[in-house]
Protein backbone atom coordinates (compact mmCIF):
# COMPACT_ATOMS: atom_id res chain seq x y z
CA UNK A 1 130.32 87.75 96.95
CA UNK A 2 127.43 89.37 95.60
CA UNK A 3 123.86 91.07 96.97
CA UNK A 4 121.03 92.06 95.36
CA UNK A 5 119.07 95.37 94.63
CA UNK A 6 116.48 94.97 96.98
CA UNK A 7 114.47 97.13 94.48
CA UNK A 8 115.35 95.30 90.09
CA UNK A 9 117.70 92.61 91.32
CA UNK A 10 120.90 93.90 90.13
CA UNK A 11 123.92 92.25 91.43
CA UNK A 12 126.11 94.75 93.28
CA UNK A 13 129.72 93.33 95.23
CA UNK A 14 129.64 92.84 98.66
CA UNK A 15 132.78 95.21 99.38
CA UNK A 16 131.28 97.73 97.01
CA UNK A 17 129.39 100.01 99.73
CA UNK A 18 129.55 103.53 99.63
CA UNK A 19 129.53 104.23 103.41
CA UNK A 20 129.43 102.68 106.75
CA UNK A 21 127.58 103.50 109.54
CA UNK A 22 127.18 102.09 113.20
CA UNK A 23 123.67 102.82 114.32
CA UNK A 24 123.69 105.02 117.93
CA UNK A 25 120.52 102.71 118.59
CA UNK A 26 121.30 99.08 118.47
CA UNK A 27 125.09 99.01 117.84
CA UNK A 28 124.73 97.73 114.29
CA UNK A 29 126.81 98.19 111.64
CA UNK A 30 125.40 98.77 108.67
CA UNK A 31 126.49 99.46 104.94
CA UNK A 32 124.87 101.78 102.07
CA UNK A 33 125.24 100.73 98.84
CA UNK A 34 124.04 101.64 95.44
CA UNK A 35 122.05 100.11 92.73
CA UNK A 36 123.81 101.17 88.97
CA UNK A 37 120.55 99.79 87.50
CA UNK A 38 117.50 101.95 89.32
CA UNK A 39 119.56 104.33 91.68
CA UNK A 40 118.29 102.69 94.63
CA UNK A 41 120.38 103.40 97.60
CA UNK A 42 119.62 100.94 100.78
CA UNK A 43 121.32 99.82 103.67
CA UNK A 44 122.61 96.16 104.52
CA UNK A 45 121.60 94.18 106.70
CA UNK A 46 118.00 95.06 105.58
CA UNK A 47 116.01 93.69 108.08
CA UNK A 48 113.14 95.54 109.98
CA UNK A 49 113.02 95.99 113.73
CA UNK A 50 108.93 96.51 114.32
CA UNK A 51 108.81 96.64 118.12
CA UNK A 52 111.45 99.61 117.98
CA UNK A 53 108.72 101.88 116.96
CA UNK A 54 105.93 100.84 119.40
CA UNK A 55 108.81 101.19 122.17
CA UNK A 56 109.21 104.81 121.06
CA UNK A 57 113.36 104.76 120.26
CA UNK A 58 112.54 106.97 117.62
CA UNK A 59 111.19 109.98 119.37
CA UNK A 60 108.59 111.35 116.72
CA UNK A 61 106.40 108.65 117.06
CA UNK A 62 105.80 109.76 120.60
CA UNK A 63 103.12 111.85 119.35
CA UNK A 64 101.39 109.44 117.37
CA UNK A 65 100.89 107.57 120.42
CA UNK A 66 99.31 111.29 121.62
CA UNK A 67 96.83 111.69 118.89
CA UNK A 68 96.43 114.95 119.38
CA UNK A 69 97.98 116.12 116.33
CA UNK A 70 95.51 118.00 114.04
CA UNK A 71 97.49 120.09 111.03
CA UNK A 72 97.54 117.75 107.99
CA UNK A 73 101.52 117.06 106.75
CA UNK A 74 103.00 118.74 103.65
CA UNK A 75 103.14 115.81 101.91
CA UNK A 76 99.34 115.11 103.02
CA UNK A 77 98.31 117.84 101.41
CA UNK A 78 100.07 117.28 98.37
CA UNK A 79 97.72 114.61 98.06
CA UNK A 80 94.54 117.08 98.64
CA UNK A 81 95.69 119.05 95.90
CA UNK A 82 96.70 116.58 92.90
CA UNK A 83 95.01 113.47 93.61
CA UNK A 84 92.38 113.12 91.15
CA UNK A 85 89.08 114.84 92.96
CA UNK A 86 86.29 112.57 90.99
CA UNK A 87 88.19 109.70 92.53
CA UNK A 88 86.58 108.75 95.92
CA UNK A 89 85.58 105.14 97.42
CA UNK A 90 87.45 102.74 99.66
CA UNK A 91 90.81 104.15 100.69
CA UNK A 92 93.53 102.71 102.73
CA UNK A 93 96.32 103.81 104.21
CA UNK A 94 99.17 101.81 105.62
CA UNK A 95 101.29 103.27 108.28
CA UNK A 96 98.50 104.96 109.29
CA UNK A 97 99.80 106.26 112.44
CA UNK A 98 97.47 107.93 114.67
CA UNK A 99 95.28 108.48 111.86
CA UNK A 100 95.78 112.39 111.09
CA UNK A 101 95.78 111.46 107.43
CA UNK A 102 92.51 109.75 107.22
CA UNK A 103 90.95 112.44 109.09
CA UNK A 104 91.53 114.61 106.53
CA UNK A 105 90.47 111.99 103.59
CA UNK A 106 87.08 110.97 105.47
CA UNK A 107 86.77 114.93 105.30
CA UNK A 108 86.45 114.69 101.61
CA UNK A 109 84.08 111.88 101.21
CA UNK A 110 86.50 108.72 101.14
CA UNK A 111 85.43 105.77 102.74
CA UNK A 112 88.53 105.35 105.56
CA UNK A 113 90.95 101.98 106.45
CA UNK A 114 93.80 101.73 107.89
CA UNK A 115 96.62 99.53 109.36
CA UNK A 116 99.97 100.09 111.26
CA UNK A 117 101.94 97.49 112.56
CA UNK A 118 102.03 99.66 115.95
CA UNK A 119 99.01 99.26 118.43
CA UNK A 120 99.75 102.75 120.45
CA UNK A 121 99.45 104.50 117.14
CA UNK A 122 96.39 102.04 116.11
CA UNK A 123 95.08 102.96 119.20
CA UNK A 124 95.06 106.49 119.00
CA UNK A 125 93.69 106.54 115.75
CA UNK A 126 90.33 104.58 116.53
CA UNK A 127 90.04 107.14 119.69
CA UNK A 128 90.42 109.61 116.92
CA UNK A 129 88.13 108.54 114.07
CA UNK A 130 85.82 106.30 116.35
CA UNK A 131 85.98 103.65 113.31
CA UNK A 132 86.68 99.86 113.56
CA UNK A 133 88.36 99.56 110.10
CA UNK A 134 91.65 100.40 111.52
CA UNK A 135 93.87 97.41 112.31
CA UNK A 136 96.89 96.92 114.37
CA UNK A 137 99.00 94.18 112.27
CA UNK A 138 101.74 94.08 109.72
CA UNK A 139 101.36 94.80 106.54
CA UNK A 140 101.81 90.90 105.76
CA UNK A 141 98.67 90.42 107.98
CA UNK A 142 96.46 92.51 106.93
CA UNK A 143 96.73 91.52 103.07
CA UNK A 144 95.94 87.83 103.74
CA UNK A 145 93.22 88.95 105.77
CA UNK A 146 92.01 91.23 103.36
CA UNK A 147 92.20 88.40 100.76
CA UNK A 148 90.65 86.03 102.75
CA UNK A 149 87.79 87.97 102.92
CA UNK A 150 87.81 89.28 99.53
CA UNK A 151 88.36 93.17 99.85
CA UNK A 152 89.72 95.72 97.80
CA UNK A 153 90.19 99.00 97.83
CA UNK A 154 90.21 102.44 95.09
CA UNK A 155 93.23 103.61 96.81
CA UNK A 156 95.91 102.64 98.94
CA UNK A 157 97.90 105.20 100.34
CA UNK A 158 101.62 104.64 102.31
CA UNK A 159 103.01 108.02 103.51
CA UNK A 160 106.53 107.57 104.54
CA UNK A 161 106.12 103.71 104.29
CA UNK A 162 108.26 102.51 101.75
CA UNK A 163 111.68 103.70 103.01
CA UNK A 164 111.27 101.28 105.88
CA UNK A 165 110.64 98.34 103.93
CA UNK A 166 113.21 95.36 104.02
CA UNK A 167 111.21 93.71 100.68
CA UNK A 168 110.06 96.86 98.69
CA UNK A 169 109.12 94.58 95.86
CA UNK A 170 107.25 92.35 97.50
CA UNK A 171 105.24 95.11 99.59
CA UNK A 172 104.16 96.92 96.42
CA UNK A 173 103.03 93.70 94.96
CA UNK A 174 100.76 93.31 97.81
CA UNK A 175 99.59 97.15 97.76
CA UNK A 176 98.60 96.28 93.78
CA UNK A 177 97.13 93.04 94.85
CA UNK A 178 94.54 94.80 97.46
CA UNK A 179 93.99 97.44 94.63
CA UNK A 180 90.72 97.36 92.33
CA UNK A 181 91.44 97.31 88.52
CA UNK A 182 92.17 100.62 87.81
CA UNK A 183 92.96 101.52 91.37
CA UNK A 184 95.23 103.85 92.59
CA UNK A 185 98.13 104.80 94.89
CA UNK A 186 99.88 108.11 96.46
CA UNK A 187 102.40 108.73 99.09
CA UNK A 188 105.57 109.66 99.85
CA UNK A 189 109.26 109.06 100.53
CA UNK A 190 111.81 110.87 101.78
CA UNK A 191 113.99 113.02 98.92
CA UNK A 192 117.30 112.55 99.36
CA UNK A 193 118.00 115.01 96.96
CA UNK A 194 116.75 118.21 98.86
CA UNK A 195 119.26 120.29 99.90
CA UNK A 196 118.05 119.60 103.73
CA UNK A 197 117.96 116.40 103.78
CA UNK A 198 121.70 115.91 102.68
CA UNK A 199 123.29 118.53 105.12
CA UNK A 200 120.94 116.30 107.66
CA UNK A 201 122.86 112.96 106.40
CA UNK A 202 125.88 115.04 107.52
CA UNK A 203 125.20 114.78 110.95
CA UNK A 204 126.01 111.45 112.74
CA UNK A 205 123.32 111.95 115.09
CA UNK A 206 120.65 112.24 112.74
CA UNK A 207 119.39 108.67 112.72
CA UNK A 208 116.16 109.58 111.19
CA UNK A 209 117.03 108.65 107.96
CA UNK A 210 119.30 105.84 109.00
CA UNK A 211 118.99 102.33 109.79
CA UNK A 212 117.54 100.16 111.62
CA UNK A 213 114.79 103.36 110.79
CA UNK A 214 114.82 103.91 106.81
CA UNK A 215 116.84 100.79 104.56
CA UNK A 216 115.89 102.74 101.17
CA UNK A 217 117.00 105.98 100.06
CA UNK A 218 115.43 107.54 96.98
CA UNK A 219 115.77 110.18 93.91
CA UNK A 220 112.87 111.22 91.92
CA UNK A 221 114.22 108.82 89.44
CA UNK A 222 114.92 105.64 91.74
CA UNK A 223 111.38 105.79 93.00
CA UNK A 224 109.84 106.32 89.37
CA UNK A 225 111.87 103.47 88.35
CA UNK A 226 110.48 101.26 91.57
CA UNK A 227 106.75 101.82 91.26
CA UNK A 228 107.55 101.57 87.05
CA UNK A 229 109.11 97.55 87.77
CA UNK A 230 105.52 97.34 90.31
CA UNK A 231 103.63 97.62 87.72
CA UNK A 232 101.95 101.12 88.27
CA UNK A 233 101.35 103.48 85.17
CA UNK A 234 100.44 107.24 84.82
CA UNK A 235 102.73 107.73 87.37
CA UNK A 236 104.12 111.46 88.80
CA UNK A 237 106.97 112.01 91.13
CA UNK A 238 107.01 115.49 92.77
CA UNK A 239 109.82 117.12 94.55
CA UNK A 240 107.90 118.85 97.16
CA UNK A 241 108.69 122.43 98.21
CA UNK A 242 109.81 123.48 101.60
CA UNK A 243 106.70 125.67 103.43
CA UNK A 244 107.94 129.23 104.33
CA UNK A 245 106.87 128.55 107.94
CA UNK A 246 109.31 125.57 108.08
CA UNK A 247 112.06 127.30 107.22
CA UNK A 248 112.60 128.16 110.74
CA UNK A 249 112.55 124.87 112.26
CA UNK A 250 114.89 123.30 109.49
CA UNK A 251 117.62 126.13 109.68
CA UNK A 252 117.36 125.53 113.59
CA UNK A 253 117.89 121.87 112.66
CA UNK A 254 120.64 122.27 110.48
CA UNK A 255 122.34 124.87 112.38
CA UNK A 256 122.01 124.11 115.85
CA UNK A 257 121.35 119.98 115.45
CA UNK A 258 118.94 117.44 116.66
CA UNK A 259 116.96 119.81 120.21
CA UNK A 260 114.12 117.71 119.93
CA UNK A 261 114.81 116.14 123.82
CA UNK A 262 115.79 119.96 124.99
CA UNK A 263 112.98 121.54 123.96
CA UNK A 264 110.70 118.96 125.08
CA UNK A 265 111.76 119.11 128.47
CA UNK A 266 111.23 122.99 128.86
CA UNK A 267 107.83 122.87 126.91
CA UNK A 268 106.48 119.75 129.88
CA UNK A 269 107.81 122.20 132.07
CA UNK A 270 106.26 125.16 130.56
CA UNK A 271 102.93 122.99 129.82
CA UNK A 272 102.94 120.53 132.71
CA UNK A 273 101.55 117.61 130.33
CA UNK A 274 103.49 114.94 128.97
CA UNK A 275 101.41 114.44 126.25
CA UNK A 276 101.30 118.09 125.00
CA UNK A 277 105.11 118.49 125.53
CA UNK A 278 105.79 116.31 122.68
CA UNK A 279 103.81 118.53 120.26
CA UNK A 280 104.60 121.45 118.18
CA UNK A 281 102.85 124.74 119.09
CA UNK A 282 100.73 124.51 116.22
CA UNK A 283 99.14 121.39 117.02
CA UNK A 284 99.22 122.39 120.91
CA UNK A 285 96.66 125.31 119.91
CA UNK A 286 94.30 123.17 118.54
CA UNK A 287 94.37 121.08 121.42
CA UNK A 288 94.00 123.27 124.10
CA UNK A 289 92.13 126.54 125.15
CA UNK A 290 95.12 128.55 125.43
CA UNK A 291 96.45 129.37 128.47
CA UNK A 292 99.60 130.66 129.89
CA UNK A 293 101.51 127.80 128.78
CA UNK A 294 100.29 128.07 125.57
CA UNK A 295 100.87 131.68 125.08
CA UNK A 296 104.48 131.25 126.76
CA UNK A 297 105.18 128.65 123.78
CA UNK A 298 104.40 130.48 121.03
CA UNK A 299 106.73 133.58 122.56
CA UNK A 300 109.42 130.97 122.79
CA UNK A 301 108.37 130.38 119.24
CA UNK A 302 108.89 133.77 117.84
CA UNK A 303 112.35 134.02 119.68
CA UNK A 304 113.34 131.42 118.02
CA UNK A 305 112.80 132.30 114.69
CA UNK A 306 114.09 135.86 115.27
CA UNK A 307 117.72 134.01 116.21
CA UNK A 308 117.42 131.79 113.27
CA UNK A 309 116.23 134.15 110.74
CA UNK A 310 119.86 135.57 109.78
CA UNK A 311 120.95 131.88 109.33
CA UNK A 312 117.39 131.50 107.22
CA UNK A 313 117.86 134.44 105.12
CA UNK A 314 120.21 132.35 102.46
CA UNK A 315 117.96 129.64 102.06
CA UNK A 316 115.00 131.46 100.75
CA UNK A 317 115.72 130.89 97.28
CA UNK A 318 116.16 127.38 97.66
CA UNK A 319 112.71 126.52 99.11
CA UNK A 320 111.36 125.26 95.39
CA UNK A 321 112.14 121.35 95.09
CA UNK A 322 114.05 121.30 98.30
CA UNK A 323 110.90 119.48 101.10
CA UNK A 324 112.03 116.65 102.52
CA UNK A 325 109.77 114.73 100.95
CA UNK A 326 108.92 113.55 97.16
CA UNK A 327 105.11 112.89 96.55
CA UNK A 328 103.71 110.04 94.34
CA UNK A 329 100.60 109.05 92.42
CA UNK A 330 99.63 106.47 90.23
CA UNK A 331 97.34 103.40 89.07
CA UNK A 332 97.24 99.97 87.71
């Protein structure tokens, strides 16, 4: 028996996975395999489980359901920085979450869309931006609606979108479909070449990056080789650096584990708000007036980076090429 590579359509055998894992969060077992052709890796059974995100299994899309985040991503800003700045218009982005992204781009002059399969986040976003051209539908939707009523857009935008696709092809095909001749895309995927994210992948709690949550896995040169087969030219594929103020938080994470739930409690105990217990201090802080919470938080803060910073020390040199994330541009 044979499958397919999700991504060209190489035949790969059916006993020819690489590993095997049994997800924590539905009992599935799932296998990784990978493509000879592209360097694709993905996960079998691919299939998508969209109400798992709106029900908030995977914790960090609690605080898209906040909206009260403020401090643009690193691999938001790599778009700030290399996406072409005489290009402006109609921009979409899908996955748009609670719609910290598009604050940013409406910042700079682009006219703002956006759609995410998950209402909370959808929600949050339109409380955030006060726009109507934010939709709560699938992907699927949302194009034929688009077509329907004959809209297109000079950028389309999908920030940790295409790892969680279960038909990559076809969802590019619609994301160049929507696009104006000419058009262009950015966004990113995780790298699953950094140096983090593999010692992550080496703990079987870390479900992030695991199914039923990301199906694709890629390199710099899998994804180049994906948006090539798309039909998307002028491309670049960055490996993102790793921020020096993140260092602290991924040596924790790597050193210590997953104490996203254990810090969460203390800080709604420190803050006494649900909502703000689910955000990092830096985002807190724009949120709020200060306080003695606050103030208590970013103590707890410094303590911990004074306990990881031995543990830090050795990664310093390894913080070029090594974010979790690889950034991408291109156009039809």
């Amino acid at each position: 028996m044979y499958l397919e590579c999700p991504i060209c359509r190489t035949s790969v055998k059916e006993d020819d996975f690489k590993e095997l894992y049994i997800s924590p969060l539905n009992g599935q077992d799932y296998r990784r395999y990978e493509c000879p052709s592209c360097l694709t890796f993905w996960w079998e059974p691919l299939r998508m489980i969209p109400e798992m995100y709106e029900g908030e299994v995977f914790e960090n899309y609690e605080a898209f359901h906040v909206g009260m985040r403020f401090e643009p991503e690193n691999n938001h800003r790599a778009f700030f920085e290399n996406f072409p700045k005489g290009v402006r218009g109609r921009l979409l982005d899908v996955g748009c979450g609670d719609g910290l992204f598009l604050l940013h781009a409406r910042d700079l002059g682009f006219d703002v869309w956006g759609v995410d399969f998950d209402e909370r986040s959808v929600s949050a976003a339109r409380k955030r931006l006060g726009l109507e051209s934010l939709y709560a539908m699938t992907f699927e939707d949302f194009y034929r609606f688009a077509i329907d009523r004959g809209l297109n857009f000079d950028v389309i935008t999908f920030f940790e979108v295409l790892e969680h696709q279960d038909r990559p092809r076809e969802f590019l095909a619609m994301v160049k479909g929507l696009l104006r001749e000419g058009g262009y895309i950015a966004g990113s995927v995780p790298n699953r070449e950094s140096l983090f994210v593999k010692k992550f992948h080496r703990d079987p709690k870390c479900y992030i990056d695991y199914p039923p949550h990301h199906f694709l896995r890629f390199s710099q040169a899998s994804l180049r080789r994906a948006l090539e087969l798309s039909g998307f030219r002028d491309l670049e594929v960055v490996q993102l650096d790793v921020d020096l103020k993140d260092l602290f938080w991924l040596t924790e994470r790597v050193v210590f584990g997953d104490l996203t739930r254990l810090k969460k409690r203390l800080w709604r105990a420190v803050v006494g708000d649900e909502g703000l217990a689910i955000l990092t201090v830096n985002d807190i802080k724009r949120s709020v007036s200060g306080g003695l919470g606050v103030r208590f938080l970013k103590l707890l803060r410094l303590l911990r980076n004074a306990v990881v910073l031995p543990f830090a020390i050795p990664y310093i040199g390894k913080l070029k090429g090594n974010g979790l994330s690889l950034y991408f541009q291109g156009r039809v």
